[in-house]
N, C-alpha and C. Protein backbone atom coordinates (compact mmCIF):
# COMPACT_ATOMS: atom_id res chain seq x y z
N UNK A 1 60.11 158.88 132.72
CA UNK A 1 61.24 158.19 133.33
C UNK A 1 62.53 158.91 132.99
N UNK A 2 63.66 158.84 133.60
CA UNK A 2 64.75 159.49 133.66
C UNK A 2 65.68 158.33 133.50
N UNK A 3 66.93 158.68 132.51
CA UNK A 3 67.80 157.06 132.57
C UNK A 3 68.69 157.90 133.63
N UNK A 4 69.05 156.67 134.06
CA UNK A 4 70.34 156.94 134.55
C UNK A 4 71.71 156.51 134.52
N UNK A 5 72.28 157.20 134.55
CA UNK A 5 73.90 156.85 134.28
C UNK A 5 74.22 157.46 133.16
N UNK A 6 75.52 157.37 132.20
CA UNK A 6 75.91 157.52 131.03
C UNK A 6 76.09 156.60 130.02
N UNK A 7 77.02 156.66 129.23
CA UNK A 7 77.65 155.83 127.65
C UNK A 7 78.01 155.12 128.59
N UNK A 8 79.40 154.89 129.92
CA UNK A 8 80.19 154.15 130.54
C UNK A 8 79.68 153.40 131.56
N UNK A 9 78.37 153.29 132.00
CA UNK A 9 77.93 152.88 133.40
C UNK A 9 78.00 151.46 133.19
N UNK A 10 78.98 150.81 134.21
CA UNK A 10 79.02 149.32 134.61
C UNK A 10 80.21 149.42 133.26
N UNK A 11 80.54 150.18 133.37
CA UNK A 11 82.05 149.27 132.09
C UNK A 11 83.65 149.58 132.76
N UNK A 12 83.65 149.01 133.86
CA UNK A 12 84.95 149.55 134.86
C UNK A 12 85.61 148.09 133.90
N UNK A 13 84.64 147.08 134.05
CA UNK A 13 85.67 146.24 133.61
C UNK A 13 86.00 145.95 132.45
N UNK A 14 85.24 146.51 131.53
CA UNK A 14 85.53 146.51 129.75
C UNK A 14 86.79 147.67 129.93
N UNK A 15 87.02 148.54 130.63
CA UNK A 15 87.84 149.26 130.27
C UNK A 15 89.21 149.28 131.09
N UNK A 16 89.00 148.00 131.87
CA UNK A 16 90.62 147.80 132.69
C UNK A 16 91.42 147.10 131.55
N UNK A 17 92.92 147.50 131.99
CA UNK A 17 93.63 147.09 131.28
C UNK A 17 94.71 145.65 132.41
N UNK A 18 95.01 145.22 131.85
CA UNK A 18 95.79 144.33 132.55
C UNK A 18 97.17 144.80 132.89
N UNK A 19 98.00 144.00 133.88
CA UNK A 19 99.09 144.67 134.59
C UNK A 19 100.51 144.79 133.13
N UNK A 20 100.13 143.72 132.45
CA UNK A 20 101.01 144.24 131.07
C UNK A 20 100.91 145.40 130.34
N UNK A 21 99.90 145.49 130.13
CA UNK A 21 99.11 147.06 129.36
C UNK A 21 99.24 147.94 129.84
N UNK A 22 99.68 147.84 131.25
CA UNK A 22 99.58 149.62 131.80
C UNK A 22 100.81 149.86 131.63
N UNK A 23 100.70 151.43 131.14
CA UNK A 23 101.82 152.30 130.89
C UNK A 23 101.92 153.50 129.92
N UNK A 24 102.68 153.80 128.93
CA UNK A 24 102.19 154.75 128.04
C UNK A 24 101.60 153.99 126.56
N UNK A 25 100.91 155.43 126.13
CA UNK A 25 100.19 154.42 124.78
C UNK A 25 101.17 154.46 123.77
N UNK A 26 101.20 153.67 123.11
CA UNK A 26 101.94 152.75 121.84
C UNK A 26 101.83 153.30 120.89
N UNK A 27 102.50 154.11 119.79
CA UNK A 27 102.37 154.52 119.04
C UNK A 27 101.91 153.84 117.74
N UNK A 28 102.31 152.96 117.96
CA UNK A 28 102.23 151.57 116.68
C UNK A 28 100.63 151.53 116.82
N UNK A 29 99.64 151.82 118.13
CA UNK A 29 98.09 151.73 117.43
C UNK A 29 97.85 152.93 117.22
N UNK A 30 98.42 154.06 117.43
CA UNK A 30 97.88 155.28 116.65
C UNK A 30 98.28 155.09 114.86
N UNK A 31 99.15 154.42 114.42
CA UNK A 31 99.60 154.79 113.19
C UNK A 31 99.45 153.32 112.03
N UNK A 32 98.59 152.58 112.85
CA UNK A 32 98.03 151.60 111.95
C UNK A 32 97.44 151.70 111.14
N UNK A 33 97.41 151.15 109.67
CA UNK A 33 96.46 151.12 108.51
C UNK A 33 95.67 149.88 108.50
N UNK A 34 94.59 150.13 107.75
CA UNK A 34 93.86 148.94 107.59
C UNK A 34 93.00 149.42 106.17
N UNK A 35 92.80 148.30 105.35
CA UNK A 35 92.62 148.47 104.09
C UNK A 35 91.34 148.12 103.95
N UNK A 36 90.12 148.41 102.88
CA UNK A 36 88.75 148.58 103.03
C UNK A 36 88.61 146.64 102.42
N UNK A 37 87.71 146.39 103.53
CA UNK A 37 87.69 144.75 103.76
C UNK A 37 88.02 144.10 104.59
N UNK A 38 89.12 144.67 105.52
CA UNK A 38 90.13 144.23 106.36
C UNK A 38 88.85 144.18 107.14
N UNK A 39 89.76 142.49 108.37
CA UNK A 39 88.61 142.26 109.41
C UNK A 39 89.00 142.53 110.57
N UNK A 40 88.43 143.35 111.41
CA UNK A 40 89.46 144.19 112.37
C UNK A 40 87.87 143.67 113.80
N UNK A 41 89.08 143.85 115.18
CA UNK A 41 88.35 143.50 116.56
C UNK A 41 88.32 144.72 116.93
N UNK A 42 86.96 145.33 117.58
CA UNK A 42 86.93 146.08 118.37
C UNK A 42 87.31 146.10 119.91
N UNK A 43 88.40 146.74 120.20
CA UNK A 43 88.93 146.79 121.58
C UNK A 43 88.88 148.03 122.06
N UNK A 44 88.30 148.48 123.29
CA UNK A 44 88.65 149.92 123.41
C UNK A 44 89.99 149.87 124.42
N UNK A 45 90.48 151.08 123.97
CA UNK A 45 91.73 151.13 124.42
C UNK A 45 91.56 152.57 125.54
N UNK A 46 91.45 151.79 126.56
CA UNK A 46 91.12 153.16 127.49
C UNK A 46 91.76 154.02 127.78
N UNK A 47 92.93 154.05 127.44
CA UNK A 47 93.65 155.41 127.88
C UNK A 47 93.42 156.53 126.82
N UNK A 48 93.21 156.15 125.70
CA UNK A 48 92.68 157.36 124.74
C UNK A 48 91.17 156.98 124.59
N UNK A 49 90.04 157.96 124.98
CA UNK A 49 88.67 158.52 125.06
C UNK A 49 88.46 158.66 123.19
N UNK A 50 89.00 159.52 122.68
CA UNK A 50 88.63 159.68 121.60
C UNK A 50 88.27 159.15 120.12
N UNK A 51 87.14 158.66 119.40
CA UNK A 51 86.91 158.23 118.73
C UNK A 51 86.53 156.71 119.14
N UNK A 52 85.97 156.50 120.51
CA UNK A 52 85.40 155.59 120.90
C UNK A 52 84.33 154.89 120.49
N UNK A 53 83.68 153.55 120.44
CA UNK A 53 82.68 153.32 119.73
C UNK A 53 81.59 153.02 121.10
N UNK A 54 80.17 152.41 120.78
CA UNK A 54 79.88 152.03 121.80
C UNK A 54 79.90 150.68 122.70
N UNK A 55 80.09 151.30 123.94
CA UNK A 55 81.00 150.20 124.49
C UNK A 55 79.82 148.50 124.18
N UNK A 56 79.13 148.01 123.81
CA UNK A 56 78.14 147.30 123.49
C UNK A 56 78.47 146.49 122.68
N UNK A 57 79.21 147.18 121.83
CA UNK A 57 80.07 146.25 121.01
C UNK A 57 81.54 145.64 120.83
N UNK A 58 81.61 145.85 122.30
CA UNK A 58 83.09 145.74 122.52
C UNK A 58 83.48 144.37 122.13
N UNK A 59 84.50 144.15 121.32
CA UNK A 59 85.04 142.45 121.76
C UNK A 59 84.26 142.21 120.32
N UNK A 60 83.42 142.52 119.38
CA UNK A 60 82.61 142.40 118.16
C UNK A 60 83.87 142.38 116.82
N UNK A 61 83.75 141.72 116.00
CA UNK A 61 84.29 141.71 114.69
C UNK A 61 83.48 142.36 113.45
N UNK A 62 84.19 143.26 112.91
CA UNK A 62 83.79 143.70 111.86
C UNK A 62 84.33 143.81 110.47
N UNK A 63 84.06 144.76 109.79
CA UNK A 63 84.58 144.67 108.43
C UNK A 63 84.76 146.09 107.99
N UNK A 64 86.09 146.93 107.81
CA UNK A 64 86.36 148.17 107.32
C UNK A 64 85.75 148.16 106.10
N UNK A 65 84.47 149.46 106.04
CA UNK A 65 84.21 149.68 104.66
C UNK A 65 84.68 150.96 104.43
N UNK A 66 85.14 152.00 105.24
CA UNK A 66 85.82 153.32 104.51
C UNK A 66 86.39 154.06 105.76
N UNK A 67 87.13 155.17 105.20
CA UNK A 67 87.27 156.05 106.18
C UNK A 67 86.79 157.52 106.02
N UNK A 68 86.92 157.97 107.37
CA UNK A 68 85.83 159.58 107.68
C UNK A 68 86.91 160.46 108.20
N UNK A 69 87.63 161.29 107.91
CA UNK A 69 88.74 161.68 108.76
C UNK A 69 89.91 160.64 109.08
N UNK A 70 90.20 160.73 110.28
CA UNK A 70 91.45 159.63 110.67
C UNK A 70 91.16 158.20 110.79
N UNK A 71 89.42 158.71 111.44
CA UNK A 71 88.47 157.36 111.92
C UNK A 71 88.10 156.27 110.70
N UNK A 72 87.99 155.05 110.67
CA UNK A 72 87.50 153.93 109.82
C UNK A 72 85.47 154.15 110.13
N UNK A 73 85.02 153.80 109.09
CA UNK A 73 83.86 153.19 109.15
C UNK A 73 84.14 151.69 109.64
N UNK A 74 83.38 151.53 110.05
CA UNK A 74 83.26 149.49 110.52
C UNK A 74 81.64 149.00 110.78
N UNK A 75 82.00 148.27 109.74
CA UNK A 75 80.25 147.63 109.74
C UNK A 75 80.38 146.13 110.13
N UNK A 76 79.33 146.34 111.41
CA UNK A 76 79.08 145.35 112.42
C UNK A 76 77.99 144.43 112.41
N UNK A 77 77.68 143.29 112.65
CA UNK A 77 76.36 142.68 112.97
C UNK A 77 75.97 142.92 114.08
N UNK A 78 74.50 143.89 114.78
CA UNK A 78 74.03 143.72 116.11
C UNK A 78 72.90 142.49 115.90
N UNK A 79 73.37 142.00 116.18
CA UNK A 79 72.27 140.31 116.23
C UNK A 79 72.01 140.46 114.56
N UNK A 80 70.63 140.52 114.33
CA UNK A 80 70.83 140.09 112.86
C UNK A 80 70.87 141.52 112.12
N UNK A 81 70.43 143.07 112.65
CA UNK A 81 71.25 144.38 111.90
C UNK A 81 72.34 144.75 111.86
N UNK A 82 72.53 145.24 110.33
CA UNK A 82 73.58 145.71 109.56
C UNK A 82 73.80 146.97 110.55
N UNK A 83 75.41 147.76 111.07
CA UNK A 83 75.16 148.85 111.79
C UNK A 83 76.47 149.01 111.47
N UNK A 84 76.89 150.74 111.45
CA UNK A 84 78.40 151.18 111.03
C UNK A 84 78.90 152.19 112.08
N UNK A 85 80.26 151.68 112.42
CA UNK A 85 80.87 152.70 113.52
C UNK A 85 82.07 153.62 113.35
N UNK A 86 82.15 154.68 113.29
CA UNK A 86 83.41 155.23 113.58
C UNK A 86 84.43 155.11 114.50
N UNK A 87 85.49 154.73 114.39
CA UNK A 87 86.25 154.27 115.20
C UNK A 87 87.90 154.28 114.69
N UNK A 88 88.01 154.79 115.62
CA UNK A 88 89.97 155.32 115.72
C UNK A 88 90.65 154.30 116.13
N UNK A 89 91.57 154.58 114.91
CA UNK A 89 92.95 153.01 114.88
C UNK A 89 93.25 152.52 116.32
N UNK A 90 93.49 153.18 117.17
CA UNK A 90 93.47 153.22 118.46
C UNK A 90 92.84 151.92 119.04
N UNK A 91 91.28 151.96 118.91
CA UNK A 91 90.69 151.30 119.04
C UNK A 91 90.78 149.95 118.49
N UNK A 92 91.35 149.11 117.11
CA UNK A 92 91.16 148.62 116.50
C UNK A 92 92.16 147.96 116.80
N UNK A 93 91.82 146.38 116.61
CA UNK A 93 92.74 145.21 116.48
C UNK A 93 92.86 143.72 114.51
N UNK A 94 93.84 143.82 114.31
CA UNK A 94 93.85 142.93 113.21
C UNK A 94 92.60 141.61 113.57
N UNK A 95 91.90 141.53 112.93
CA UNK A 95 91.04 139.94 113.12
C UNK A 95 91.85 138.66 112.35
């Protein structure tokens, strides 16, 4: 069997932004901190691609356990497994 599609297929609407949101990106989520514990929302922020998580867990709460570069670790519940994502401030919302 062959899959088809990519990472993004069927996520037009996880990744629209609303008529407030559009415009340029905000510097204030590139230069956010978050401290190891902190409970942070995964949002992807579509105008920056980079350091995206998968979109599956979009809208998910987690828990910063470290960082890798610029990116946070974030450890998630997928139903009842433990699972850890890299993911750029960008991405990330205060819980």
């Amino acid at each position: 069997m062959k899959r088809i599609g990519g990472a993004r297929r069927k996520s037009r609407h996880k990744m629209k932004k609303s008529i407030s949101e559009q415009g340029k990106l905000h510097i204030k989520r590139f230069l956010q901190k978050y401290e190891v514990g902190d409970r942070v929302l995964l949002k992807a922020y579509p105008s920056h691609q980079g350091g995206i998580f998968c979109l599956r867990f979009h809208g998910k709460i987690g828990e910063v356990v470290g960082m890798q570069g610029t990116c946070y670790k974030v450890a998630i519940k997928d139903f009842k497994k433990a699972k850890e994502c890299l993911v750029h401030p960008v991405h990330l919302l205060k819980a």
